[in-house]
Protein backbone atom coordinates (compact mmCIF):
# COMPACT_ATOMS: atom_id res chain seq x y z
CA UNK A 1 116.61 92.09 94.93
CA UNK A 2 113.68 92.57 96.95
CA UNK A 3 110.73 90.50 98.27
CA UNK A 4 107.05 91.33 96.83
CA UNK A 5 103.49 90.30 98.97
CA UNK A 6 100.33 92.16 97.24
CA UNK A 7 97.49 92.13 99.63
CA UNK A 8 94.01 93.21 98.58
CA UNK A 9 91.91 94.66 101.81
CA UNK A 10 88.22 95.16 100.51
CA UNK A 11 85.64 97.29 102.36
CA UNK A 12 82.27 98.29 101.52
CA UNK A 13 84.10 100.28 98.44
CA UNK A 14 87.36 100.50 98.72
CA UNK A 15 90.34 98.31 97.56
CA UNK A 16 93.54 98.87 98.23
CA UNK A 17 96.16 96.83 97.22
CA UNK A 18 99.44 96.48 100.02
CA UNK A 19 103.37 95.67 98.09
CA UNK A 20 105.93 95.14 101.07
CA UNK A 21 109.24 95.62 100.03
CA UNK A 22 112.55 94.08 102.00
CA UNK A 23 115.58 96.35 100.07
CA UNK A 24 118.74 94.86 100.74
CA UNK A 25 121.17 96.88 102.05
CA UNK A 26 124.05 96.85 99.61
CA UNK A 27 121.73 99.05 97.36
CA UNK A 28 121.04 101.39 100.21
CA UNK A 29 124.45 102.53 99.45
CA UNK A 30 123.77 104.03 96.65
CA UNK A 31 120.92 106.75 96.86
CA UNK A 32 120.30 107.38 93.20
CA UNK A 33 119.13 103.86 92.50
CA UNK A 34 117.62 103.84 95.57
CA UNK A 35 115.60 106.93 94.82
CA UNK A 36 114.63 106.02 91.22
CA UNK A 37 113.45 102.51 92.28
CA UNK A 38 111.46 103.91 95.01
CA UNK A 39 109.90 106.61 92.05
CA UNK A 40 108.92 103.79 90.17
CA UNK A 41 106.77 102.23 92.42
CA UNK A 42 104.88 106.01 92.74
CA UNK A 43 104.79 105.62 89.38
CA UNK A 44 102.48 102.68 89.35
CA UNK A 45 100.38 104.06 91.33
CA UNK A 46 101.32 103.13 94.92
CA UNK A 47 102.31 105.31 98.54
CA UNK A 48 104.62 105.07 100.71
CA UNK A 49 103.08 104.32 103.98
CA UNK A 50 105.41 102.94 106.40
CA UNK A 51 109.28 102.68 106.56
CA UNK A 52 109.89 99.56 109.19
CA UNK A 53 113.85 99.47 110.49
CA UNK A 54 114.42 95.73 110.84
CA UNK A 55 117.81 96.14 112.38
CA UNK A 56 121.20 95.80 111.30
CA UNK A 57 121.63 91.89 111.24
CA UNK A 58 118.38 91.33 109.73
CA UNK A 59 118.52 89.07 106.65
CA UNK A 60 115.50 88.20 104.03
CA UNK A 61 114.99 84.20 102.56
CA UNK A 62 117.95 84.82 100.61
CA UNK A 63 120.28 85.36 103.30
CA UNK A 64 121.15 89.18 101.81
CA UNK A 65 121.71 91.88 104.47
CA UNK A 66 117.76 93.52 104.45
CA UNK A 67 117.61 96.69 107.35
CA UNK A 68 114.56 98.09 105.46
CA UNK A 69 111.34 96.91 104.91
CA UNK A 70 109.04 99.52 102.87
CA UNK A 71 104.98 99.14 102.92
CA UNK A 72 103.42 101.01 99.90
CA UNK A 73 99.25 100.91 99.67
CA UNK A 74 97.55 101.91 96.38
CA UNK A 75 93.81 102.22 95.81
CA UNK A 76 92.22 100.18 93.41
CA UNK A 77 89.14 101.45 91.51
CA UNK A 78 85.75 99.11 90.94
């Protein structure tokens, strides 16, 4: 359904930690899931940062139809 990369970026105190979502497209059909999937991931604790338009023909390693690639950032405490 959709491919996950966590990232940790560490600074003098900060963490964050980076989830980049490709959502393929069939779901972007239907906004309700769309929308509660989305709420879950605020739920844990992560932003949305960046909404990145791949492009209609775009595909992820499965080959599924992917236009939208989401960025989310959360900070994580010491």
């Amino acid at each position: 359904m959709e491919n996950a990369i966590n990232l940790t970026n560490n600074s003098m105190k900060n963490k964050f930690e980076y989830k980049i979502l490709d959502y393929v497209n069939l779901e972007h059909h239907n906004y309700n899931d769309v929308e509660t999937f989305l709420n879950k991931i605020g739920s844990d604790g992560f932003e949305l940062v960046e909404v990145i338009d791949m492009g209609e023909n775009n595909t992820n390693k499965d080959g599924k139809s992917s236009r939208y690639r989401y960025i989310f950032k959360r900070w994580i405490s010491n």
